[in-house]
C-alpha atoms as a PDB file:
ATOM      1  CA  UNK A   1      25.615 -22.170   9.083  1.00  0.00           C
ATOM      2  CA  UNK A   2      22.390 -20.589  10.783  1.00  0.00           C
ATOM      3  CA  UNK A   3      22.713 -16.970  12.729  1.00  0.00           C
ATOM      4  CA  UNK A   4      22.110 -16.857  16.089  1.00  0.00           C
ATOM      5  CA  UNK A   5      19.268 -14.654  17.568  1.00  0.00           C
ATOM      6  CA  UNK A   6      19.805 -12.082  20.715  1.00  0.00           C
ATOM      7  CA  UNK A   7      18.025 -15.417  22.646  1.00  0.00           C
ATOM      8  CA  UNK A   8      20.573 -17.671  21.344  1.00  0.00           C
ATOM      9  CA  UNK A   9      17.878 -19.375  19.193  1.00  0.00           C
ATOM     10  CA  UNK A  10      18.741 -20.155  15.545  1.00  0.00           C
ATOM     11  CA  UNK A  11      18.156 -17.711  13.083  1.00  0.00           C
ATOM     12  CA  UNK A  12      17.261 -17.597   9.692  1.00  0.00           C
ATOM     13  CA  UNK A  13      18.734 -15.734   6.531  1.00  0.00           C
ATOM     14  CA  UNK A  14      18.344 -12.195   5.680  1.00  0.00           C
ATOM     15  CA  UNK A  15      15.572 -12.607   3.180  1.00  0.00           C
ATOM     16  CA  UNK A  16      13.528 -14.950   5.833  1.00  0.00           C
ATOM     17  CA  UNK A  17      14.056 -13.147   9.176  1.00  0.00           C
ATOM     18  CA  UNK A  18      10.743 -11.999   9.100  1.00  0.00           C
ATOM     19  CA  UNK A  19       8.946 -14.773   9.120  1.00  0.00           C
ATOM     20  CA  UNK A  20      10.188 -15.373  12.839  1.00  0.00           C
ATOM     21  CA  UNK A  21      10.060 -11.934  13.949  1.00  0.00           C
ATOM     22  CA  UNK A  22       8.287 -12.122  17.585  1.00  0.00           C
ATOM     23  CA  UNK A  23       6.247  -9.091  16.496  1.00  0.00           C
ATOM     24  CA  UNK A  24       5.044 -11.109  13.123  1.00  0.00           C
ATOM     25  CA  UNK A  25       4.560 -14.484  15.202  1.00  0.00           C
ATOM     26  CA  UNK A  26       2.394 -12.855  17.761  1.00  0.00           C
ATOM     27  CA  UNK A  27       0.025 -10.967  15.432  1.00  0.00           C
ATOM     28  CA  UNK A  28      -0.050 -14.572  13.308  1.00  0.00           C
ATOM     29  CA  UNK A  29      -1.010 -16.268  16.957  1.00  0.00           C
ATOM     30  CA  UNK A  30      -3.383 -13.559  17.242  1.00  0.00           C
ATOM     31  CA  UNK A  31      -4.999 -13.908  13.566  1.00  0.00           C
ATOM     32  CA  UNK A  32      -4.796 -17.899  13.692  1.00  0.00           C
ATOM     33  CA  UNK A  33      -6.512 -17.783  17.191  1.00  0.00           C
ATOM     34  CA  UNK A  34      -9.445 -16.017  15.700  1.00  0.00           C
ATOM     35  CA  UNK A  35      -9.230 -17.746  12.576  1.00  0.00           C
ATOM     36  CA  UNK A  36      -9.282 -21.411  14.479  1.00  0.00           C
ATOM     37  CA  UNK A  37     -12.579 -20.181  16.389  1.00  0.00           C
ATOM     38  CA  UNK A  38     -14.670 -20.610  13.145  1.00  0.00           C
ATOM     39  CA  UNK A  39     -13.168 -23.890  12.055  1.00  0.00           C
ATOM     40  CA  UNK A  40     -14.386 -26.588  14.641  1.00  0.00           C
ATOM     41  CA  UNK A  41     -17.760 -25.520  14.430  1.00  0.00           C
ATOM     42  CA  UNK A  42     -17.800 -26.169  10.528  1.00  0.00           C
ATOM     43  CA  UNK A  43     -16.089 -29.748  11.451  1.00  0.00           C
ATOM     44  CA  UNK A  44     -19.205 -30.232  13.698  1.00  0.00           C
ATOM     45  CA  UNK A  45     -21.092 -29.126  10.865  1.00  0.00           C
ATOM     46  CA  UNK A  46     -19.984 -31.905   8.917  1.00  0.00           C
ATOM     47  CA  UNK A  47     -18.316 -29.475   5.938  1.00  0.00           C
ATOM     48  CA  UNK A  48     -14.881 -30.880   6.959  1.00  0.00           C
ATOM     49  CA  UNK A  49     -14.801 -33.033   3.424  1.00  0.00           C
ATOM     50  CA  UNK A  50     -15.930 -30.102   1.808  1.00  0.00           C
ATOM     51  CA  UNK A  51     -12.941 -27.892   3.432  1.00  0.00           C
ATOM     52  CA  UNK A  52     -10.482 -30.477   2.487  1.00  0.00           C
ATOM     53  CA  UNK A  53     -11.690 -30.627  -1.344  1.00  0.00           C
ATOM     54  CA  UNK A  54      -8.959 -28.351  -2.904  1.00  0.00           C
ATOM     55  CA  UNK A  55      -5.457 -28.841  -0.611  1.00  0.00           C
ATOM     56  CA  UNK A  56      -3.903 -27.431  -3.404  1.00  0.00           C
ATOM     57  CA  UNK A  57      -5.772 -24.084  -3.263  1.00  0.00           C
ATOM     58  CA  UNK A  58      -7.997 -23.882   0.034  1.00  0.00           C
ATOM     59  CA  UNK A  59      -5.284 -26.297   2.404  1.00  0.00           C
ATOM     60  CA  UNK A  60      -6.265 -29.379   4.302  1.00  0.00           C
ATOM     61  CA  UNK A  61      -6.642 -29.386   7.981  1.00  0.00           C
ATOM     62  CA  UNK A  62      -7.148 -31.685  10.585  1.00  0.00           C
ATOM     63  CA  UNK A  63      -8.010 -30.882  14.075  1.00  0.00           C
ATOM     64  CA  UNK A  64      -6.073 -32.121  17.441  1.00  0.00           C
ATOM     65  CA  UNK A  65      -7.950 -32.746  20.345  1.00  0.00           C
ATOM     66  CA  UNK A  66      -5.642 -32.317  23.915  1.00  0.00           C
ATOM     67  CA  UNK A  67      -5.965 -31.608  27.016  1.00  0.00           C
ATOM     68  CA  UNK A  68      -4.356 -28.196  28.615  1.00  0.00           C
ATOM     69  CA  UNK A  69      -1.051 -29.490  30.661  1.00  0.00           C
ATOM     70  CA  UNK A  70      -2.468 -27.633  33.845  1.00  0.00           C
ATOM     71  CA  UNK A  71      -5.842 -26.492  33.106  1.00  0.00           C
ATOM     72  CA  UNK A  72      -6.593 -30.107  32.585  1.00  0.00           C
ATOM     73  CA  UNK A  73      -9.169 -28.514  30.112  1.00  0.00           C
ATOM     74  CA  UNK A  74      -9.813 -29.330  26.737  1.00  0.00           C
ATOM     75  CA  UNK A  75      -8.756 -27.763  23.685  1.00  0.00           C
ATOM     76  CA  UNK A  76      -9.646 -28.677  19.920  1.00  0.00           C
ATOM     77  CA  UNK A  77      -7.009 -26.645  17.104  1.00  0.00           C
ATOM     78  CA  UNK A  78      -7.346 -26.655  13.507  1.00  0.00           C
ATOM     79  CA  UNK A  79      -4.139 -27.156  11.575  1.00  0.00           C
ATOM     80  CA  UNK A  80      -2.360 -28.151   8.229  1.00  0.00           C
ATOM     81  CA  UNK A  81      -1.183 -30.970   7.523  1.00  0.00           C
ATOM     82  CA  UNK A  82       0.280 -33.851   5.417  1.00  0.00           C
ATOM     83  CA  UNK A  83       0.108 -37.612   5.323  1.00  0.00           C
ATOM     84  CA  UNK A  84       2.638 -40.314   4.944  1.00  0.00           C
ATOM     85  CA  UNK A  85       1.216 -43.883   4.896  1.00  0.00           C
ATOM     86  CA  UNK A  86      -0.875 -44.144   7.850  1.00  0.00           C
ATOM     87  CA  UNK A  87       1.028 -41.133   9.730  1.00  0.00           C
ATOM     88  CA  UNK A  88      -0.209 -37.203  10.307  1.00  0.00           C
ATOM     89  CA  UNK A  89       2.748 -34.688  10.031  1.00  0.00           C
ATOM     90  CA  UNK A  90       1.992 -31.392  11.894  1.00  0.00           C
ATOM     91  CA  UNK A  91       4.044 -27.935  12.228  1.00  0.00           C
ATOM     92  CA  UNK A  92       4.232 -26.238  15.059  1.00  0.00           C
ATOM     93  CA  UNK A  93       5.509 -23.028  13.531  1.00  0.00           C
ATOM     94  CA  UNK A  94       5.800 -20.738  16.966  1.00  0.00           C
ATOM     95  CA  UNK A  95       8.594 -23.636  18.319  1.00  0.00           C
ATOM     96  CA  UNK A  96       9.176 -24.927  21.198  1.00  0.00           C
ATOM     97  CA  UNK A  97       6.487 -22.108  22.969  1.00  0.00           C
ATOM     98  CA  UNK A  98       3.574 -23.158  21.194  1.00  0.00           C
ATOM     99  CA  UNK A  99       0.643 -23.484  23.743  1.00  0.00           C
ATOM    100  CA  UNK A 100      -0.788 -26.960  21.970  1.00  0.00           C
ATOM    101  CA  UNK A 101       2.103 -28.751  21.315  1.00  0.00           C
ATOM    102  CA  UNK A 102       3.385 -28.328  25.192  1.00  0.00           C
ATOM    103  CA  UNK A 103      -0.033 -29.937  25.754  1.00  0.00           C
ATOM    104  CA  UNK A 104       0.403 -32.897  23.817  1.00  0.00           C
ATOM    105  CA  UNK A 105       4.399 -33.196  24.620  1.00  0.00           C
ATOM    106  CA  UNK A 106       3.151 -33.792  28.277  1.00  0.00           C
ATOM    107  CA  UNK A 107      -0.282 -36.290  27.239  1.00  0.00           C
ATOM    108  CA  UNK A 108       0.571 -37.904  24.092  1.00  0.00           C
ATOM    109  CA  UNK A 109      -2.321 -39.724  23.690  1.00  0.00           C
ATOM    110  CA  UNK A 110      -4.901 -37.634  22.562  1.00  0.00           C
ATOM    111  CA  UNK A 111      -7.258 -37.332  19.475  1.00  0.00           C
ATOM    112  CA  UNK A 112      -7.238 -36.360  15.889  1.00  0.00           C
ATOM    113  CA  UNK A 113     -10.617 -35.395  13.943  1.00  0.00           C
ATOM    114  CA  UNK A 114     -10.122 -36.534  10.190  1.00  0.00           C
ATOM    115  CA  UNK A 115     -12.631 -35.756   7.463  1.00  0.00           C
ATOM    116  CA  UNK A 116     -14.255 -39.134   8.148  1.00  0.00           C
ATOM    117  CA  UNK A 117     -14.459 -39.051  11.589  1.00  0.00           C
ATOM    118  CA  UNK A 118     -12.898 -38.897  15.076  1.00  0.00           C
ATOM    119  CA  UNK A 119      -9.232 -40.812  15.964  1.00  0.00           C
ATOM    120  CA  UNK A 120      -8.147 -41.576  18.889  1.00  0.00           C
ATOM    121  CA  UNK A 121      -4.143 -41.018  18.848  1.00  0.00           C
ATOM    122  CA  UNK A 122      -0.535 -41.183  19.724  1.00  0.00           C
ATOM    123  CA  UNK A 123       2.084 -38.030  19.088  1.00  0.00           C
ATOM    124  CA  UNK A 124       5.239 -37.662  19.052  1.00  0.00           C
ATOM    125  CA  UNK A 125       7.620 -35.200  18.319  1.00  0.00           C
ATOM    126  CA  UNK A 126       9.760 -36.120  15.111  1.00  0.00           C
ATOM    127  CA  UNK A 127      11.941 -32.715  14.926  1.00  0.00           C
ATOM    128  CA  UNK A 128      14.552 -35.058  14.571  1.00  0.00           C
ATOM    129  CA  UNK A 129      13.229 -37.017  11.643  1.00  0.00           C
ATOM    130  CA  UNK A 130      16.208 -37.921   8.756  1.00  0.00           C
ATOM    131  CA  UNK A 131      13.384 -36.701   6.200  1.00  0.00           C
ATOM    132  CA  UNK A 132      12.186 -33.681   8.442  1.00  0.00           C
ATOM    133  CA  UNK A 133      12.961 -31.346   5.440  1.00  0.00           C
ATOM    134  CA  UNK A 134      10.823 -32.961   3.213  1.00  0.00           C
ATOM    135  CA  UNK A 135       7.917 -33.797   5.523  1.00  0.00           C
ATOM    136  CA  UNK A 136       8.036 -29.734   6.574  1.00  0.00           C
ATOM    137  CA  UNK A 137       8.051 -29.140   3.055  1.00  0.00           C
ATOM    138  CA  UNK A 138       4.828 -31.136   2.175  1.00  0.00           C
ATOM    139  CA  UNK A 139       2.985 -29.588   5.310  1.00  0.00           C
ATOM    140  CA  UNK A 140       4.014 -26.028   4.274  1.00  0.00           C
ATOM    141  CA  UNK A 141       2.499 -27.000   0.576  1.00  0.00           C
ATOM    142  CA  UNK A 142      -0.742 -28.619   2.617  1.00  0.00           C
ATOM    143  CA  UNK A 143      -1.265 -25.674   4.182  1.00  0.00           C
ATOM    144  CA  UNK A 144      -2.870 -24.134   0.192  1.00  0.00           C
ATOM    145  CA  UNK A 145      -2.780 -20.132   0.970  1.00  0.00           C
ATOM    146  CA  UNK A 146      -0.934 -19.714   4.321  1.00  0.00           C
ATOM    147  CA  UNK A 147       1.867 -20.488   3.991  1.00  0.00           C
ATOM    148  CA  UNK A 148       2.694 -18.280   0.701  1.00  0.00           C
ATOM    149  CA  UNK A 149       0.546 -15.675   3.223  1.00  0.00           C
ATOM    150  CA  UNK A 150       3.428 -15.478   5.538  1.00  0.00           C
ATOM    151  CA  UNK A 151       6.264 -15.425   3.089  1.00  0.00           C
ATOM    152  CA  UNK A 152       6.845 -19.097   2.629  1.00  0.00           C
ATOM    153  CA  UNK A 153       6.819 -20.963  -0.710  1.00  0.00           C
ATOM    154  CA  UNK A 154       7.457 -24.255  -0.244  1.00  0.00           C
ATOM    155  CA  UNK A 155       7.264 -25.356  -3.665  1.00  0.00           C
ATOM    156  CA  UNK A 156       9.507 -23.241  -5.061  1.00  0.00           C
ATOM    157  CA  UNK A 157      12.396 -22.510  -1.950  1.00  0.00           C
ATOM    158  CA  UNK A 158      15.501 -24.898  -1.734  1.00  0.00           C
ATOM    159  CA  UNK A 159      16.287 -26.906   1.045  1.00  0.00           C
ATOM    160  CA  UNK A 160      18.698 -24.758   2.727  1.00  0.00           C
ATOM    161  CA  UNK A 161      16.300 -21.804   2.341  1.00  0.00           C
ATOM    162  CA  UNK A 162      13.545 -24.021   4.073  1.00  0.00           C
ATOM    163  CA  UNK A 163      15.528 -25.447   6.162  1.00  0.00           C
ATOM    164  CA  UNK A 164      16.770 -21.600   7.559  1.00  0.00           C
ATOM    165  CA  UNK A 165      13.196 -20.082   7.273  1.00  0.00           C
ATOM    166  CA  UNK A 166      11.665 -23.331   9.598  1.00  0.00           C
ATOM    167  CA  UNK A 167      15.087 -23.715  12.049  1.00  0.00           C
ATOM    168  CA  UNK A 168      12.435 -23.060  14.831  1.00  0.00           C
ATOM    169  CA  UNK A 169       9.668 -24.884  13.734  1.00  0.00           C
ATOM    170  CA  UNK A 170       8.602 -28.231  15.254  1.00  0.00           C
ATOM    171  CA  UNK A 171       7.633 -31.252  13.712  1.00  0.00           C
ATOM    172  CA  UNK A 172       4.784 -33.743  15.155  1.00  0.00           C
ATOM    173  CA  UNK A 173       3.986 -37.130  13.878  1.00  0.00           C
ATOM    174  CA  UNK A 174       0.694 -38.382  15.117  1.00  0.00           C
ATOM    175  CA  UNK A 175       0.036 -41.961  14.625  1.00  0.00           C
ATOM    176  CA  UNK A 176      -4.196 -42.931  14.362  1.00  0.00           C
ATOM    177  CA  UNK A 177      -4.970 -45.653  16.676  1.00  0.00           C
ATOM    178  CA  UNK A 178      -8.827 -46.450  16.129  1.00  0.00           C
ATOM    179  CA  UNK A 179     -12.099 -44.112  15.191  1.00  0.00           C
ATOM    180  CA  UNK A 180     -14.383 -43.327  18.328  1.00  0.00           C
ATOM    181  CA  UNK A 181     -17.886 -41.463  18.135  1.00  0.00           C
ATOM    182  CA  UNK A 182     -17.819 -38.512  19.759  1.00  0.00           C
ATOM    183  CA  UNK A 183     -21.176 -36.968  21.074  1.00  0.00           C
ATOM    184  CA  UNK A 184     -19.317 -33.396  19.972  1.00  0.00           C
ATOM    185  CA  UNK A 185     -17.084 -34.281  17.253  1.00  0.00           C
ATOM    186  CA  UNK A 186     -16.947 -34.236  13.666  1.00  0.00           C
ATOM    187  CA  UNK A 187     -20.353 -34.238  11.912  1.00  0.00           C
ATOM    188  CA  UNK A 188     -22.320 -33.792  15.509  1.00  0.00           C
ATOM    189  CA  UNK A 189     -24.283 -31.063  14.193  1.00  0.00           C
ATOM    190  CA  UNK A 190     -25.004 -32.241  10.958  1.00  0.00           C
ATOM    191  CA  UNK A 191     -28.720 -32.665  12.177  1.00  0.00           C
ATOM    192  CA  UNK A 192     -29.012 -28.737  11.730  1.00  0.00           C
ATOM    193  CA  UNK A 193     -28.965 -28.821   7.951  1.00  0.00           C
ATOM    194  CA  UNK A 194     -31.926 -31.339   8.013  1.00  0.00           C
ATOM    195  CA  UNK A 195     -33.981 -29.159   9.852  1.00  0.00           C
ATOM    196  CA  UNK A 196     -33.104 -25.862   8.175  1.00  0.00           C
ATOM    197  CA  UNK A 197     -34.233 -27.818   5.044  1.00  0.00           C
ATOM    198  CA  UNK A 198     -37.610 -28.708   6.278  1.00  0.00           C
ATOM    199  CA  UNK A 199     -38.120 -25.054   7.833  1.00  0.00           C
ATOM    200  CA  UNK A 200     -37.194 -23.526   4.041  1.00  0.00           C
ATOM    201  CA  UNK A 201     -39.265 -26.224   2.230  1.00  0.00           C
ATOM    202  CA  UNK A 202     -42.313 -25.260   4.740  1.00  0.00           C
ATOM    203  CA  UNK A 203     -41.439 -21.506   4.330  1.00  0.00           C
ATOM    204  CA  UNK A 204     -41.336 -22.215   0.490  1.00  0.00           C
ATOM    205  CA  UNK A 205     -45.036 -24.402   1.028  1.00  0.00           C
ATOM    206  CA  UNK A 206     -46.226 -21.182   2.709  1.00  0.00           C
ATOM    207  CA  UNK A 207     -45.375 -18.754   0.567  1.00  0.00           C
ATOM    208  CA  UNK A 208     -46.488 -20.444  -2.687  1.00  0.00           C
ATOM    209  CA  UNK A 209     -50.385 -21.172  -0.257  1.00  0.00           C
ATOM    210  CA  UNK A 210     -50.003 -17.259   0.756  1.00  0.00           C
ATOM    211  CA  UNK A 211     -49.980 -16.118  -3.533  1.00  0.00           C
ATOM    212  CA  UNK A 212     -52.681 -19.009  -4.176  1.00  0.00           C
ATOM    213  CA  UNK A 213     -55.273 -17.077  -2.213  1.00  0.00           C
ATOM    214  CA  UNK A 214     -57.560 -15.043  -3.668  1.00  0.00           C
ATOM    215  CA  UNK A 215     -56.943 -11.538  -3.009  1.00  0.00           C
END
């Protein structure tokens, strides 16, 4: 039987308590927020196949598109995931608080940017799931470093272990509707490696016309 925490929230044995410490969740906010900055540009980049190469090492990631719940903005988050069939499993590891999946609890349909291209979507939260041990599991082992970074080893832990170290975590299945271009999306700046080709092939032209000359 799970602990309760001072908030009346379920809490997790000795060895694992960490993991949900507030202190430890907000600094891994923090680092992830900073971290997720970087990612979408690569995805516009057009490296996201090359980011999702080595899930066993590096992760894979996908990124969910929503729009803020009363911002009405819109956001774009980088996260780790794992597939069933046609189905995207997602974690949100700071529970029921987490900023994005608020957002998406309150507009479901929203979109998902895969490695080949843009989705539109439908989410829904499956923290009830008969298999939601299993499909944590296999998004814990997609997630290649981080999740061993913050104490978790999915591969090796037992069920009851996993299931105590992720009582707070929330599971999202997001079902992939149809692809839709995207003016911003994945691969929208993948112009920018043609032309810094053809300016390093003309600085290359240049420099080999510069030692030709006769001094």
């Amino acid at each position: 039987m799970l602990r309760l925490t001072r908030e009346g929230h379920p809490g997790v044995a000795g060895r694992y308590e960490k993991v949900l410490d507030p202190k430890v969740l907000e600094a891994m906010r923090r680092g992830f927020n900073q971290m997720n900055k970087g990612m979408v540009p690569l995805w516009r980049l057009g490296l996201a196949r090359m980011m999702n190469c080595w899930p066993e090492r590096g992760g894979q990631m996908v990124v969910l598109e929503h729009v803020g719940r009363r911002s009405r903005r819109q956001y774009r988050t980088p996260l780790s995931f794992a597939r069933d069939g046609h189905d995207i499993y997602v974690l949100a590891a700071f529970g029921e608080k987490t900023h994005w999946y608020r957002n998406i609890l309150a507009a479901p349909e929203m979109a998902l940017w895969l490695p080949d291209g843009r989705w539109l979507a439908q989410a829904e939260d499956a923290s009830d799931d008969p298999d939601r041990l299993a499909r944590i599991r296999q998004v814990l082992i997609g997630s290649g470093f981080v999740a061993p970074m913050i104490g978790l080893h999915p591969r090796e832990m037992s069920d009851e272990d996993l299931d105590q170290a992720t009582a707070t975590y929330r599971l999202l299945r997001i079902r992939p509707i149809r692809k839709e271009a995207s003016d911003d999306g994945p691969g929208s700046l993948a112009w920018i490696w043609a032309i810094a080709g053809i300016a390093l092939l003309l600085a290359i032209v240049s420099a080999a016309v510069i030692r030709k000359r006769p001094g």
